[in-house]
N, C-alpha and C. Protein backbone atom coordinates (compact mmCIF):
# COMPACT_ATOMS: atom_id res chain seq x y z
N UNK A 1 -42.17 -1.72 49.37
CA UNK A 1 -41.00 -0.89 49.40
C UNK A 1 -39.82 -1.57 48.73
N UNK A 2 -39.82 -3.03 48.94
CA UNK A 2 -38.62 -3.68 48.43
C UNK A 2 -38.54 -3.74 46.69
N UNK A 3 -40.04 -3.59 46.28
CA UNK A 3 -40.34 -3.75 45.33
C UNK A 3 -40.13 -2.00 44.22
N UNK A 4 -39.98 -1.36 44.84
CA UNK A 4 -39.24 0.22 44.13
C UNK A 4 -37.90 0.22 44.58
N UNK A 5 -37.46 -0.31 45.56
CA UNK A 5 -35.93 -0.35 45.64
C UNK A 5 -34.85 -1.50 44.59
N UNK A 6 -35.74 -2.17 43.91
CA UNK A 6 -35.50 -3.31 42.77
C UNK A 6 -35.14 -2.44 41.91
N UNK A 7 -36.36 -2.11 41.38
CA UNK A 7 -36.51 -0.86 40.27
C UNK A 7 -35.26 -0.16 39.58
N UNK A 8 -35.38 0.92 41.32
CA UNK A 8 -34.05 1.62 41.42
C UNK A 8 -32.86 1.57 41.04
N UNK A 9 -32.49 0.37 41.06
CA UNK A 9 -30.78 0.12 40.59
C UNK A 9 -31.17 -0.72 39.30
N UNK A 10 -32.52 -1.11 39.09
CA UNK A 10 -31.81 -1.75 37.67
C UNK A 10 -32.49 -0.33 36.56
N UNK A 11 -33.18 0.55 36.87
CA UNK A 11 -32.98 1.91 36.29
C UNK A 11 -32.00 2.63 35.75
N UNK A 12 -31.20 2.63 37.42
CA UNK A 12 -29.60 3.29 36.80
C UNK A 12 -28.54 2.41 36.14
N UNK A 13 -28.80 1.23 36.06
CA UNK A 13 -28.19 0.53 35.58
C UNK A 13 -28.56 0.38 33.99
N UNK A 14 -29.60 0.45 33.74
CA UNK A 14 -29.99 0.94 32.52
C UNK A 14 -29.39 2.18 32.10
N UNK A 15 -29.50 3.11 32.91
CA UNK A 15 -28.71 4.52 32.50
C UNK A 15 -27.61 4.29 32.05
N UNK A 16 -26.68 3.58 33.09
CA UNK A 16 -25.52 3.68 32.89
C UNK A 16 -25.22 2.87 31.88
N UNK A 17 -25.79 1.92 31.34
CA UNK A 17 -25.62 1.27 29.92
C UNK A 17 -25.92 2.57 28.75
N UNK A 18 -26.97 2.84 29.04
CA UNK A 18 -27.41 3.83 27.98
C UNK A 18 -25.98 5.28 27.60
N UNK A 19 -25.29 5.47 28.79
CA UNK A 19 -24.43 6.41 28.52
C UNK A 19 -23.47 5.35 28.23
N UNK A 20 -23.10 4.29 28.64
CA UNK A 20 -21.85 3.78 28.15
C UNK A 20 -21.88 3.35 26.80
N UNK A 21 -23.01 2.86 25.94
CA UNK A 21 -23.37 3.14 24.74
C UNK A 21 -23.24 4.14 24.32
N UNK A 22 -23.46 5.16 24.67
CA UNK A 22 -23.49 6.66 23.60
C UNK A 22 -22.15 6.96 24.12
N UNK A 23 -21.22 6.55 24.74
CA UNK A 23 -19.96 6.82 24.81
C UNK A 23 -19.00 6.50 24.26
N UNK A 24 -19.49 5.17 23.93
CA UNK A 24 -18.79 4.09 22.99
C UNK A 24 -18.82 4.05 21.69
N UNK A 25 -20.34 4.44 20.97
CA UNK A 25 -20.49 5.02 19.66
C UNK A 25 -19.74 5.73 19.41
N UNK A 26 -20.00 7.06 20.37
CA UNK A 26 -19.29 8.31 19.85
C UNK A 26 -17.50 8.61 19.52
N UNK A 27 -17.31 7.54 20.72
CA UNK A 27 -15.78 7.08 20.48
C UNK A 27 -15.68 6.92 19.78
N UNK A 28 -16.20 5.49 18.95
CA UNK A 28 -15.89 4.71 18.07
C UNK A 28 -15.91 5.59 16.52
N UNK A 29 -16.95 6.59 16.59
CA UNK A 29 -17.15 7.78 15.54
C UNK A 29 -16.15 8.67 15.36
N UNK A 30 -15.39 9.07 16.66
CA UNK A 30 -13.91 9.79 16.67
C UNK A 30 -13.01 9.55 15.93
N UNK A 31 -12.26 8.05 16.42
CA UNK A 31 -11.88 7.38 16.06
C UNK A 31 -11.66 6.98 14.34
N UNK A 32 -13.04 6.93 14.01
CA UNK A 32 -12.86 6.33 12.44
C UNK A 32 -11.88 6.97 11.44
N UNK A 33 -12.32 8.30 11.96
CA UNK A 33 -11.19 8.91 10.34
C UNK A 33 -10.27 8.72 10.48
N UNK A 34 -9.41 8.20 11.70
CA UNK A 34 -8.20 8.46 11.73
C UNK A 34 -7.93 6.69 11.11
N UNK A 35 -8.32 5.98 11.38
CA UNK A 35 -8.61 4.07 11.55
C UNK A 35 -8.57 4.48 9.86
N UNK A 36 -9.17 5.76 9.04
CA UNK A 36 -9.25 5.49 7.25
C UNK A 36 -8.62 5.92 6.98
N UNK A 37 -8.17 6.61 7.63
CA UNK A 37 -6.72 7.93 7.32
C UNK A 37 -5.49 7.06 6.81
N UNK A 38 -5.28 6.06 8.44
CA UNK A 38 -4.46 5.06 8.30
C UNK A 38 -4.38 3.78 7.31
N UNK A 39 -5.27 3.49 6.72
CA UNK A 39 -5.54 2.69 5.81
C UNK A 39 -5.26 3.29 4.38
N UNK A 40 -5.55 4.59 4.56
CA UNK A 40 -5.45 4.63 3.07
C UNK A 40 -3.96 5.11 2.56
N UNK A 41 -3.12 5.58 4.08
CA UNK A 41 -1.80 5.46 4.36
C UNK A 41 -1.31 3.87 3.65
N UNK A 42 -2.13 3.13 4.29
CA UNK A 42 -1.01 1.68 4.44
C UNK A 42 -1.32 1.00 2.55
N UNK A 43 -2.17 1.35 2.69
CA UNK A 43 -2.89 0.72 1.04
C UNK A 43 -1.73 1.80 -0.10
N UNK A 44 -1.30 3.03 0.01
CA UNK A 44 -0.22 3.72 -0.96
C UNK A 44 0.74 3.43 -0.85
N UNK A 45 1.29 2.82 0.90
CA UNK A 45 2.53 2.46 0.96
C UNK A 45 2.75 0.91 0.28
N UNK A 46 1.84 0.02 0.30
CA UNK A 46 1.89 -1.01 -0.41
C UNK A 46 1.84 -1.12 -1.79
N UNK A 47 1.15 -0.03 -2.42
CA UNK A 47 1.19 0.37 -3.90
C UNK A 47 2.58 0.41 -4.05
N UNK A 48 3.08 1.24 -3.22
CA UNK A 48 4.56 1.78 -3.64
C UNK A 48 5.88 0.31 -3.61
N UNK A 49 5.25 -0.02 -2.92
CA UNK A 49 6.01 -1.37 -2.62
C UNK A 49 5.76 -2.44 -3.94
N UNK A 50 4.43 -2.34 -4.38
CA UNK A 50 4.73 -3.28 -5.30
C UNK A 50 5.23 -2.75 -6.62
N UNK A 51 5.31 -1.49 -6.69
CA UNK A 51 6.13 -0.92 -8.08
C UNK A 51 7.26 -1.08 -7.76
N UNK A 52 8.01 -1.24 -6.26
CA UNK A 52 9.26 -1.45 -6.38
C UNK A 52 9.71 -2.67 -6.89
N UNK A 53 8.60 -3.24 -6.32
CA UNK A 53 9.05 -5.25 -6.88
C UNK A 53 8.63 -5.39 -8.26
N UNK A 54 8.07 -4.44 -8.79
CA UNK A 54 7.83 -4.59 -10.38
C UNK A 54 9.33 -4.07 -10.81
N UNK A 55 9.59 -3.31 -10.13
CA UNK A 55 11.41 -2.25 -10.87
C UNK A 55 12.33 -3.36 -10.57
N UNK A 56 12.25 -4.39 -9.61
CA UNK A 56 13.19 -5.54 -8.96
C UNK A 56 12.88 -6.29 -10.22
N UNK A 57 11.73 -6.74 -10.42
CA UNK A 57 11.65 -7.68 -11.34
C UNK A 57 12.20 -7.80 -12.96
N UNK A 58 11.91 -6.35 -13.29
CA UNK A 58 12.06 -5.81 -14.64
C UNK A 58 14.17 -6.00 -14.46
N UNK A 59 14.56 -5.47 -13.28
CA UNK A 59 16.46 -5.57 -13.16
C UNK A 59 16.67 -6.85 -13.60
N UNK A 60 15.74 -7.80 -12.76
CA UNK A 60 16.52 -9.25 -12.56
C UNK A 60 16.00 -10.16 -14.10
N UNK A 61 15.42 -9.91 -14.80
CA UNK A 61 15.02 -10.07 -15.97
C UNK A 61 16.32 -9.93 -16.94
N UNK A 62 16.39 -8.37 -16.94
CA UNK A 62 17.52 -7.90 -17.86
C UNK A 62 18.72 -8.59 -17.57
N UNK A 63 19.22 -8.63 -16.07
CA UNK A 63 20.49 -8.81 -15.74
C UNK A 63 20.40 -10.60 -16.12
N UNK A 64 19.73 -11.49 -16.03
CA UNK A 64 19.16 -12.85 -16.46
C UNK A 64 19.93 -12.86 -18.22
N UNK A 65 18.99 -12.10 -18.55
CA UNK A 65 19.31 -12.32 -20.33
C UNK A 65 20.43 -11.42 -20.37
N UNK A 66 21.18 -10.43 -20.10
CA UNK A 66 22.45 -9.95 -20.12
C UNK A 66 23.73 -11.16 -19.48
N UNK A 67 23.33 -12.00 -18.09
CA UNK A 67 24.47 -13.06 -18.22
C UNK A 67 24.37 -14.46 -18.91
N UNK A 68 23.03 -14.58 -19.63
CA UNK A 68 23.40 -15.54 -20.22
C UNK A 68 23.67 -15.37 -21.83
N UNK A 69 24.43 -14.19 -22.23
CA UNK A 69 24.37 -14.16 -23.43
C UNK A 69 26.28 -14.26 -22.73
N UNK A 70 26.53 -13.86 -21.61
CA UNK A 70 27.70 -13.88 -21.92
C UNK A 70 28.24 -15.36 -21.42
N UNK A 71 27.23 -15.75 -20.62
CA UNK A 71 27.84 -17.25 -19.93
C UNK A 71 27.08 -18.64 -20.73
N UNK A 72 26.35 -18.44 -22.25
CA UNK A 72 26.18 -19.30 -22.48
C UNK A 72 27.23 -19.93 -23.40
N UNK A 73 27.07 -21.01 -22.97
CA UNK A 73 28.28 -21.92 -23.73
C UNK A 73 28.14 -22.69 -25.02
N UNK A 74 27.16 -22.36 -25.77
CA UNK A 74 26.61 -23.09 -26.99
C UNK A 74 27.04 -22.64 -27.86
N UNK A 75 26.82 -21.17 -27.66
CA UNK A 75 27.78 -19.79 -28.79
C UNK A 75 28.45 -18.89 -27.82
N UNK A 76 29.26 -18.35 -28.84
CA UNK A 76 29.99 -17.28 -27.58
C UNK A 76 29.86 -16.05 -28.00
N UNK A 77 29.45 -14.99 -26.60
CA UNK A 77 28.83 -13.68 -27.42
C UNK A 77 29.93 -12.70 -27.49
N UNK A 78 29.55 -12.38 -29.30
CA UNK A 78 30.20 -11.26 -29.31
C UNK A 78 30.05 -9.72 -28.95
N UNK A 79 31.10 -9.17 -29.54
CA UNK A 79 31.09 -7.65 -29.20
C UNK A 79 29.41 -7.37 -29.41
N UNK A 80 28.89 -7.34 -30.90
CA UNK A 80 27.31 -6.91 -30.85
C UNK A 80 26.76 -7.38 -30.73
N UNK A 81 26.56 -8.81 -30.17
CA UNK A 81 25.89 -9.28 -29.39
C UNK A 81 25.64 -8.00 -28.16
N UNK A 82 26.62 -8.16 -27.39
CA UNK A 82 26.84 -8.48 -25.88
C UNK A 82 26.25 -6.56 -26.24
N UNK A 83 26.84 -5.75 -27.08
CA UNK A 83 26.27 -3.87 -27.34
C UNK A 83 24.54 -4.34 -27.35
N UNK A 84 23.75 -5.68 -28.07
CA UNK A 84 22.70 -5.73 -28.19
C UNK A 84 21.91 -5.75 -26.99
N UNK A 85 22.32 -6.87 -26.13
CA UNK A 85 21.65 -7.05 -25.17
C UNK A 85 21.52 -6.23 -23.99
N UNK A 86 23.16 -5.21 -24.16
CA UNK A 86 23.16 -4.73 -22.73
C UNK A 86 22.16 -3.03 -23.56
N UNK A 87 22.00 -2.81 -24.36
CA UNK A 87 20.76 -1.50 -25.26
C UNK A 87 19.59 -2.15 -24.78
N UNK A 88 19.73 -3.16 -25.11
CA UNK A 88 18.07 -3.55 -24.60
C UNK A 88 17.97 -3.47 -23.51
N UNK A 89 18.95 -4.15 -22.54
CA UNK A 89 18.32 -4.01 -20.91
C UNK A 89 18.28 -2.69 -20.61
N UNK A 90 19.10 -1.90 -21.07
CA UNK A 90 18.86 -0.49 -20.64
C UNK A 90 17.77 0.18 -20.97
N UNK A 91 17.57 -0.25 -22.06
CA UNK A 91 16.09 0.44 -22.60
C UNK A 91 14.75 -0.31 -21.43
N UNK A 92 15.23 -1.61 -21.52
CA UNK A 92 13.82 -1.98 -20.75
C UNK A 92 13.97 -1.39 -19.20
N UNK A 93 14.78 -1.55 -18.41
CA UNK A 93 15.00 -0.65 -17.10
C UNK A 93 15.12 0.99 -17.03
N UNK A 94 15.12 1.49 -18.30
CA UNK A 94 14.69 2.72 -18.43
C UNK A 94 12.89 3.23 -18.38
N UNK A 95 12.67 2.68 -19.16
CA UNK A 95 10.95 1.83 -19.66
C UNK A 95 10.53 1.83 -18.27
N UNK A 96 10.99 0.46 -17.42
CA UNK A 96 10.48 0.80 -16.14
C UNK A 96 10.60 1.43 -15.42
N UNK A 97 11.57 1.85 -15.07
CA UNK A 97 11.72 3.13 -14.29
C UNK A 97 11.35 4.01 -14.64
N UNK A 98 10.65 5.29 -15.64
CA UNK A 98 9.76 5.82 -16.20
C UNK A 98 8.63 5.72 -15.83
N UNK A 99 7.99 4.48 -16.20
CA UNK A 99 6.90 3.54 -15.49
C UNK A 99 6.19 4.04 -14.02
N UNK A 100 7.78 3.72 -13.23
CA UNK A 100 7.77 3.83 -12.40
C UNK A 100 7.58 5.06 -11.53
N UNK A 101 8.37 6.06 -11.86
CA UNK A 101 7.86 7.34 -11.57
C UNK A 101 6.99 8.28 -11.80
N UNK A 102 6.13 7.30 -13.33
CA UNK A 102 4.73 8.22 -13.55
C UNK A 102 4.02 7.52 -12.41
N UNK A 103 3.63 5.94 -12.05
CA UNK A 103 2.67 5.47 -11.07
C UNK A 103 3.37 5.82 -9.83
N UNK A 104 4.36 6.18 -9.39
CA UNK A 104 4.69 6.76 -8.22
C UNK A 104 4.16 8.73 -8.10
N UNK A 105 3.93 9.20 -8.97
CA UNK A 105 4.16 10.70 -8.98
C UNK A 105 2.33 10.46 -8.44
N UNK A 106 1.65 9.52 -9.52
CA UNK A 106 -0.12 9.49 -9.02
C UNK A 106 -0.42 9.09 -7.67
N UNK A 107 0.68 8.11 -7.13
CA UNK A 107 0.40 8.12 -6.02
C UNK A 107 -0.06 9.38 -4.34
N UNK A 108 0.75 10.00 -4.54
CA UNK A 108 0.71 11.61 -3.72
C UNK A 108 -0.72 11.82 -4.16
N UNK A 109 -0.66 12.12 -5.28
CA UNK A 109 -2.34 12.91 -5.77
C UNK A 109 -3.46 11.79 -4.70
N UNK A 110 -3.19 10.83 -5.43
CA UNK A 110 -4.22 9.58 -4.61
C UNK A 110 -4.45 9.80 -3.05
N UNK A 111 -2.93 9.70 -2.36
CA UNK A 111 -3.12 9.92 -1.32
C UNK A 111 -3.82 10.52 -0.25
N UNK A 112 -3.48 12.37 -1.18
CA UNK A 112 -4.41 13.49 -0.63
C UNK A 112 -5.79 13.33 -1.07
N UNK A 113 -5.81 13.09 -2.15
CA UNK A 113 -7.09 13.02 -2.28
C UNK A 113 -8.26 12.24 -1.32
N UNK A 114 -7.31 10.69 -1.07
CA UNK A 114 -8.22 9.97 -0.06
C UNK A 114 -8.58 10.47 1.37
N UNK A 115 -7.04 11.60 1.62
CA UNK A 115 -6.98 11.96 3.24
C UNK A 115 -8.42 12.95 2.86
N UNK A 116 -8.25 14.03 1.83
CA UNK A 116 -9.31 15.16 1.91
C UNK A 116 -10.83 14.46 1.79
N UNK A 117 -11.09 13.03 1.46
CA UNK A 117 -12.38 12.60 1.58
C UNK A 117 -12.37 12.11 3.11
N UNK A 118 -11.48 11.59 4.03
CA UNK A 118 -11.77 11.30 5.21
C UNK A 118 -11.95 12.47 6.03
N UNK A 119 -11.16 13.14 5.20
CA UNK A 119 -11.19 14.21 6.75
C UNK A 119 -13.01 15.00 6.14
C-alpha cells in the first residue's frame, strides 16, 4: 500500500511539472512578439541616434575649419576667404542634413515593416 501511495504524489508531481512547462512555454511564446516588437523599436531608435551624431559631427567639422580660418594667426582671413569657407560649411551641413532626412524618412518604412513581420 505504501508502495502506490509513493507513486501517487510523485505522479502529480510530474503533472504538475508537465503543466508548469506548457505554461511556461506558452508564456514565453506570448510574450515574444512583443520582446521583437521592442527590439526592433530600440535598434531604429539607435539608428536615429547615430545619424544624429553623424549631423553633430559633420557641424563640429565645419564650425572647426570655419574658426580656424578666422583665428589662425599665420595668415589673416580675408573677406573671400572667410565667403569661402563659411559656402562650404553650408554646403557640407546642408549635404548632411539632406543625408539626413533621406536615412531618417527610411527609417519609419523599416520600422513598420519589422513591426508587420512580428506581428
Amino acid at each position: 500500500m505504501k508502495h502506490s501511495n509513493e507513486k501517487q504524489p510523485t505522479s502529480s508531481d510530474d503533472a504538475n511539472q508537465d503543466i508548469a512547462a506548457w505554461w511556461q512555454h506558452y508564456c514565453l511564446l506570448s510574450t515574444m512578439p512583443i520582446v521583437r516588437c521592442q527590439v526592433a523599436w530600440l535598434e531604429n531608435v539607435t539608428q536615429a541616434m547615430q545619424l544624429e551624431a553623424e549631423l553633430f559631427q559633420a557641424i563640429a567639422k565645419s564650425s572647426e575649419k570655419l574658426t580656424l580660418c578666422l583665428t589662425d594667426n599665420n595668415k589673416n582671413c580675408n573677406a573671400k576667404e572667410f565667403t569661402e569657407q563659411y559656402q562650404e560649411m553650408v554646403k557640407t551641413l546642408t549635404d548632411a542634413n539632406i543625408e539626413r532626412f533621406t536615412k531618417v524618412s527610411q527609417l519609419s518604412h523599416e520600422f513598420r515593416r519589422n513591426l508587420w513581420e512580428e506581428i
